[in-house]
Protein backbone atom coordinates (compact mmCIF):
# COMPACT_ATOMS: atom_id res chain seq x y z
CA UNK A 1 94.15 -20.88 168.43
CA UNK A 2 92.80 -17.08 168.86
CA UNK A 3 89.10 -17.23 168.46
CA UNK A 4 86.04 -14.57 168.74
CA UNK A 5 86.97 -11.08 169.77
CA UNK A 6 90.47 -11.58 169.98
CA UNK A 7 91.03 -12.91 167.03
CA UNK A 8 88.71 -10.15 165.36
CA UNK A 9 91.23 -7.51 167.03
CA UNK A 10 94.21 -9.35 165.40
CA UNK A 11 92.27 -9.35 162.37
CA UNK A 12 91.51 -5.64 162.54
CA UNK A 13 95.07 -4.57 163.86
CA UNK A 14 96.56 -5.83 160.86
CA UNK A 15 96.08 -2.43 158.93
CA UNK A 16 97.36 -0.23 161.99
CA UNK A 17 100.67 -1.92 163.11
CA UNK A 18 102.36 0.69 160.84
CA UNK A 19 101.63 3.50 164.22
CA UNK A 20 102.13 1.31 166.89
CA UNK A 21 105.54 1.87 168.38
CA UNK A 22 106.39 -1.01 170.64
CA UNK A 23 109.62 -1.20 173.02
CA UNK A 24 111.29 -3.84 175.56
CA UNK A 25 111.95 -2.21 178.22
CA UNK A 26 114.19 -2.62 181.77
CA UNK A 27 113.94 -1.36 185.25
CA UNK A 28 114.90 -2.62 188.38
CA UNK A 29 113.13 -2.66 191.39
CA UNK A 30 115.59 -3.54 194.30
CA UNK A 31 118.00 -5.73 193.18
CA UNK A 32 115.31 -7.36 190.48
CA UNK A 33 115.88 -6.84 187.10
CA UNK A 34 112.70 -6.52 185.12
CA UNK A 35 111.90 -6.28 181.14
CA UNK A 36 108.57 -5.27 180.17
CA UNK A 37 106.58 -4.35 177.13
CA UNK A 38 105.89 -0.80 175.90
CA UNK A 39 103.80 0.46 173.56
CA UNK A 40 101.79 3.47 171.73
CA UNK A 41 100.21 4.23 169.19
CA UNK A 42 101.77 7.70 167.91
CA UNK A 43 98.92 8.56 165.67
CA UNK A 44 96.59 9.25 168.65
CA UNK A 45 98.23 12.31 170.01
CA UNK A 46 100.22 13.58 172.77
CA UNK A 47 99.57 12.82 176.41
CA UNK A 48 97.58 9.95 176.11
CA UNK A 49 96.42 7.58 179.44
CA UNK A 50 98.78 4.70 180.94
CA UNK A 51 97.58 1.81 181.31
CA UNK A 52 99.16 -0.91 183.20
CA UNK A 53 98.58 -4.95 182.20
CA UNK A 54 99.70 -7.27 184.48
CA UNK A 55 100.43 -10.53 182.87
CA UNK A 56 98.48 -13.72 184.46
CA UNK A 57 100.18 -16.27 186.59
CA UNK A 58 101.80 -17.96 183.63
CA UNK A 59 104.04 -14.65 183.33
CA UNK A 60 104.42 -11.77 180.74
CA UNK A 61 103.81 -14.05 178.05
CA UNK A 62 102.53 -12.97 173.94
CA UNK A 63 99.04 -12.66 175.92
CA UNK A 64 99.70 -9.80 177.84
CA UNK A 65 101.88 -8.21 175.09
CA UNK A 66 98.83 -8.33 172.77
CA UNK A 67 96.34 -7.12 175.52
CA UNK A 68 99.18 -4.43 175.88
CA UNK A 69 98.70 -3.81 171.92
CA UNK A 70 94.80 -3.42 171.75
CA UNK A 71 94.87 -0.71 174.48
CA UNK A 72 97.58 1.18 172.23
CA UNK A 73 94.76 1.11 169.58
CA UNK A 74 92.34 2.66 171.45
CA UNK A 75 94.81 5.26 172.14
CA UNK A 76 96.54 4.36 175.56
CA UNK A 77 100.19 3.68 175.98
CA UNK A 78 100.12 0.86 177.81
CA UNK A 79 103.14 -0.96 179.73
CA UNK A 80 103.11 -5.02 179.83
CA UNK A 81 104.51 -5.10 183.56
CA UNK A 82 107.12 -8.32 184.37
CA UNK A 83 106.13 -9.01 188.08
CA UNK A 84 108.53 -12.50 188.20
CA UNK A 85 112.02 -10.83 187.05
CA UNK A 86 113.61 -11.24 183.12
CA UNK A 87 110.70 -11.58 182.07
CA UNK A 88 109.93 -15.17 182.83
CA UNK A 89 107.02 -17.16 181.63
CA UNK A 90 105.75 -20.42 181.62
CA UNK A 91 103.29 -22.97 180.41
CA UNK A 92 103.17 -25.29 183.26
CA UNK A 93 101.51 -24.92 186.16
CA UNK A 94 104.23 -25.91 188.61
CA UNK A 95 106.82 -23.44 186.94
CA UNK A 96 103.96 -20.77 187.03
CA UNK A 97 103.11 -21.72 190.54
CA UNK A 98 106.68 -20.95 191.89
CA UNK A 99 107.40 -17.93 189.95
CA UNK A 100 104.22 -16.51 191.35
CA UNK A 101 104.65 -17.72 195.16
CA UNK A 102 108.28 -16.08 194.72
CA UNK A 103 106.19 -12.59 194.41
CA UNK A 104 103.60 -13.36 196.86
CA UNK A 105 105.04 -14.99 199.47
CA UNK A 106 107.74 -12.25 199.82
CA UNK A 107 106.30 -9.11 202.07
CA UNK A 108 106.38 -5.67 200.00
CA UNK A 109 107.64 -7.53 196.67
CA UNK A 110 104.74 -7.05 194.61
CA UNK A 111 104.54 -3.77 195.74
CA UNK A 112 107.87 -2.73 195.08
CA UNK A 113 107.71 -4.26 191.37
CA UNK A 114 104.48 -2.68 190.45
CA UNK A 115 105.24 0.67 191.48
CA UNK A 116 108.39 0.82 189.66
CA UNK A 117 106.62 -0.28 186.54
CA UNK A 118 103.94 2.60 187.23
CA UNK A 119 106.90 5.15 187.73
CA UNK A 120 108.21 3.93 184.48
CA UNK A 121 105.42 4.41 182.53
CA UNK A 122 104.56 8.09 183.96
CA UNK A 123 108.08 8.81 182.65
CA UNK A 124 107.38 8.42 178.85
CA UNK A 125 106.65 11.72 176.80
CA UNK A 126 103.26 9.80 175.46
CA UNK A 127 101.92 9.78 178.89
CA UNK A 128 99.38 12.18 181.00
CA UNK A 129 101.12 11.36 184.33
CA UNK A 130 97.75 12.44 186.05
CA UNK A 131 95.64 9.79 183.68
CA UNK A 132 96.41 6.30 184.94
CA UNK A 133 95.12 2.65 185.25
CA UNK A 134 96.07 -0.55 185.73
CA UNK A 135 94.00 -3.72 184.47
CA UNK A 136 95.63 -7.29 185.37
CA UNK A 137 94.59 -10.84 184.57
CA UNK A 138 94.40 -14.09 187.08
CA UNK A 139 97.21 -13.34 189.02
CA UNK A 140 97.44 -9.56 187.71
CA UNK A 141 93.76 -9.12 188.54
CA UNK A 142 94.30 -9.42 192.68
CA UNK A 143 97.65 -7.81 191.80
CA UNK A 144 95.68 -4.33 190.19
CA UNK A 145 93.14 -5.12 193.10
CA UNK A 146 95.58 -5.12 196.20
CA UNK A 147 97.32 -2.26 194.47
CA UNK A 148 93.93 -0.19 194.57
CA UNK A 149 93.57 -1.63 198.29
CA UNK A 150 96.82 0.03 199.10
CA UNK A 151 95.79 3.10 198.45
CA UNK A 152 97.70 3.42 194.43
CA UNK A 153 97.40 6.61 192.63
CA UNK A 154 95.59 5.12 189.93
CA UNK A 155 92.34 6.32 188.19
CA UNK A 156 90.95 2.72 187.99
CA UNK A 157 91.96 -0.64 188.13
CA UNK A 158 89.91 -3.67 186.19
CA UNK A 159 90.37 -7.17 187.26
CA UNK A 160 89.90 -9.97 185.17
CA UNK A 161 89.55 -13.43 186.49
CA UNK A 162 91.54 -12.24 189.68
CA UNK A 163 91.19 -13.35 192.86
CA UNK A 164 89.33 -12.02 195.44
CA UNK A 165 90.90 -13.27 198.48
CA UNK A 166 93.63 -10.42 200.35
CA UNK A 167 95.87 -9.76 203.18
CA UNK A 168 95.61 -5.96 203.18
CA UNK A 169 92.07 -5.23 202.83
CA UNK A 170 91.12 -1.80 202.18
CA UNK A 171 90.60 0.75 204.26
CA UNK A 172 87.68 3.80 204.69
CA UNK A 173 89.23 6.57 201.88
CA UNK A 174 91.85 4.88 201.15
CA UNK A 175 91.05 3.58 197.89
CA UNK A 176 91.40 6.45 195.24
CA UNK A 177 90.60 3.85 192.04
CA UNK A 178 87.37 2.74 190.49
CA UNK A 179 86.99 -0.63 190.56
CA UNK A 180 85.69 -2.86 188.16
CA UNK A 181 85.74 -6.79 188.89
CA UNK A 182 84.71 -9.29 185.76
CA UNK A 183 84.57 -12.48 187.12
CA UNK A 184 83.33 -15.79 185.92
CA UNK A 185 80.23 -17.37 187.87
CA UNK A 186 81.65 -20.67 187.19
CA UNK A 187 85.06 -20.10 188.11
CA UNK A 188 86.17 -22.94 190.63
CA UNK A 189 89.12 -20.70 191.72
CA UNK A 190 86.79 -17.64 192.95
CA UNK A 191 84.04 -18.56 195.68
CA UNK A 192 80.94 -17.44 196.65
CA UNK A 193 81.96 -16.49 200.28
CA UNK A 194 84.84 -14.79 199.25
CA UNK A 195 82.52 -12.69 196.31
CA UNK A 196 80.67 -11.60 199.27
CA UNK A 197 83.52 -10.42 201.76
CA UNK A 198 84.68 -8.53 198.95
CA UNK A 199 81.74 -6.82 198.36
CA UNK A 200 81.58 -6.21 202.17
CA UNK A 201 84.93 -5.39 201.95
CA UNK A 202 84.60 -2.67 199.16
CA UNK A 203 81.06 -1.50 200.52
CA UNK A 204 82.60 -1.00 204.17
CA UNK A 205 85.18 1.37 203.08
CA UNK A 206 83.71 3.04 200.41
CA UNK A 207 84.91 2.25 196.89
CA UNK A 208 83.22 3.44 194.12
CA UNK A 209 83.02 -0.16 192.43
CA UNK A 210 81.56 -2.75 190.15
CA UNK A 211 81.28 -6.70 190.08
CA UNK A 212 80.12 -8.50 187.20
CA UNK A 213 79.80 -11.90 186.78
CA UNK A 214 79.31 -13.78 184.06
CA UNK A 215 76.80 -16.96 183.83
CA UNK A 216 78.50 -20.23 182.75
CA UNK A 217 81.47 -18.86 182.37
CA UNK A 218 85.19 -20.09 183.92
CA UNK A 219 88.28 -19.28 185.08
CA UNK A 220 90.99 -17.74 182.57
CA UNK A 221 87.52 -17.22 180.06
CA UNK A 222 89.46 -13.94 178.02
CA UNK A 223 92.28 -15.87 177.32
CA UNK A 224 91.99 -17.94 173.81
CA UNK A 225 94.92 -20.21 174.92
CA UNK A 226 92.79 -21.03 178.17
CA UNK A 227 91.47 -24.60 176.38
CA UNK A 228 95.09 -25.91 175.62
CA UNK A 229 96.46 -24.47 178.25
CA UNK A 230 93.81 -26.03 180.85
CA UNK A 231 94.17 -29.17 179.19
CA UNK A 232 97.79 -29.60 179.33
CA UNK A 233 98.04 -28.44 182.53
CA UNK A 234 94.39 -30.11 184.17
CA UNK A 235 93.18 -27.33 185.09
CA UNK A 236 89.42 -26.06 185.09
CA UNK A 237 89.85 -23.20 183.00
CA UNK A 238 88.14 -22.13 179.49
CA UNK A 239 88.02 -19.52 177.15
CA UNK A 240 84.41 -17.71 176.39
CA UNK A 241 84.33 -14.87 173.30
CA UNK A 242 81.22 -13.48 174.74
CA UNK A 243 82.65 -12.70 178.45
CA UNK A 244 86.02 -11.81 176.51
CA UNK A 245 83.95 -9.27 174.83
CA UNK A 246 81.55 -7.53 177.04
CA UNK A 247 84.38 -7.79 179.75
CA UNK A 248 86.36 -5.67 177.15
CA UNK A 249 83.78 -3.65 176.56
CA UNK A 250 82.76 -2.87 180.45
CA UNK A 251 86.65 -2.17 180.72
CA UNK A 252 86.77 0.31 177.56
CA UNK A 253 83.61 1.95 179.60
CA UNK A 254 85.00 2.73 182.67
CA UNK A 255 88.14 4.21 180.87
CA UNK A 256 85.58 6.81 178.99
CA UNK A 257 84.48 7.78 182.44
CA UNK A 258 87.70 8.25 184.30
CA UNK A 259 89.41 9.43 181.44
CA UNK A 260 86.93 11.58 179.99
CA UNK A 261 87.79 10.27 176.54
């Protein structure tokens, strides 16, 4: 069930859904057919920032579509990006285990599919093309991350529960992002040597970032779903209200800064 913050947000979006315009959209990148999520709020002026939500390893799921929805209500058009293809999600942890290895295991793939979900969202008349971020979730958190690493043309990127671990570390001005990490100091799926190579890592070649972690607190901890879902799936993951919302609130920060909002 939705509990603490993001139930509150449900709670509170109830009287706005009336300005929220919301689209399924597709694009392709290489032969991959991908739907996604758009939406805006149309109240909040023109030229608002894009933000970018990359679903967690389960897939682009009613999660990400309603993390997609709060940014539109702070005044962001914001694109649910579908890194697996048809928009594909999943509840178990072996389905959500291949569809991610299909991404990550393939040179260049999750590349390719993020970038043509950030050239889609530049595209829409809602969107100030030179005001853009990306934050991402498990899975979608080392997505935004390695996407930052890459070199991106994003504003910022915020990781949530991501992992750490890459292939392509960054590189001495190559990083144009800020970069916020929230993290879970009791997540069994981050560890403390790689925490500290990526702080090496980001320190080495300069990157104007930030690493919180949270006491106490697990993997998957801004999800509500994270309980059942850990349970059915025996998996050490849990939901936490407070890290969901100071890890919201750190995340709404950092867009004030870059955004100037």
């Amino acid at each position: 069930m939705m509990r603490g913050l993001f139930f509150l947000a449900l709670l509170f979006s109830s009287g706005l859904q009336a300005a929220l315009q919301e689209q399924a959209v597709s694009y392709t990148a290489g032969d991959t057919t991908l739907k996604g999520y758009l939406v805006w709020d149309d109240t909040k002026g023109d030229k608002q920032p894009g933000v970018l939500v990359v679903h967690e390893w389960w897939g682009l799921n009613d999660y990400a579509r309603q993390r997609a929805r709060m940014l539109a209500e702070l005044g962001y058009t914001a694109l649910a990006v579908d890194m697996y293809g048809d928009g594909k999600s999943s509840e178990h942890a072996a389905e959500a285990t291949t569809f991610m290895n299909s991404v990550v295991e393939r040179a260049g793939v999750s590349q390719l599919r993020f970038t043509a979900a950030l050239a889609l969202l530049k595209k829409q008349a809602s969107v100030d093309q030179g005001k853009i971020a990306a934050i991402g979730y498990c899975f979608g958190g080392a997505t935004v991350l390695n996407m930052a690493r890459l070199g991106t043309d994003l504003a910022a990127v915020v990781s949530f529960h991501g992992n750490l671990v890459t292939q392509t570390p960054a590189r001495a001005g190559q990083v144009k992002a800020r970069v916020l990490v929230l993290n879970g100091a009791a997540d069994e799926f981050v560890t403390a040597d790689s925490i500290t190579a990526f702080e090496k890592e980001m320190t080495q070649a300069g990157v104007d970032y930030r690493f919180v972690n949270y006491p106490g607190v697990r993997h998957s901890f801004s999800n509500p779903d994270a309980d059942r879902l850990g349970k059915a799936n025996n998996l050490p993951i849990a939901y936490d209200a407070e890290a969901d919302k100071q890890s919201w609130e750190a995340m709404q920060q950092l867009f004030r800064e870059v955004f100037k909002q």
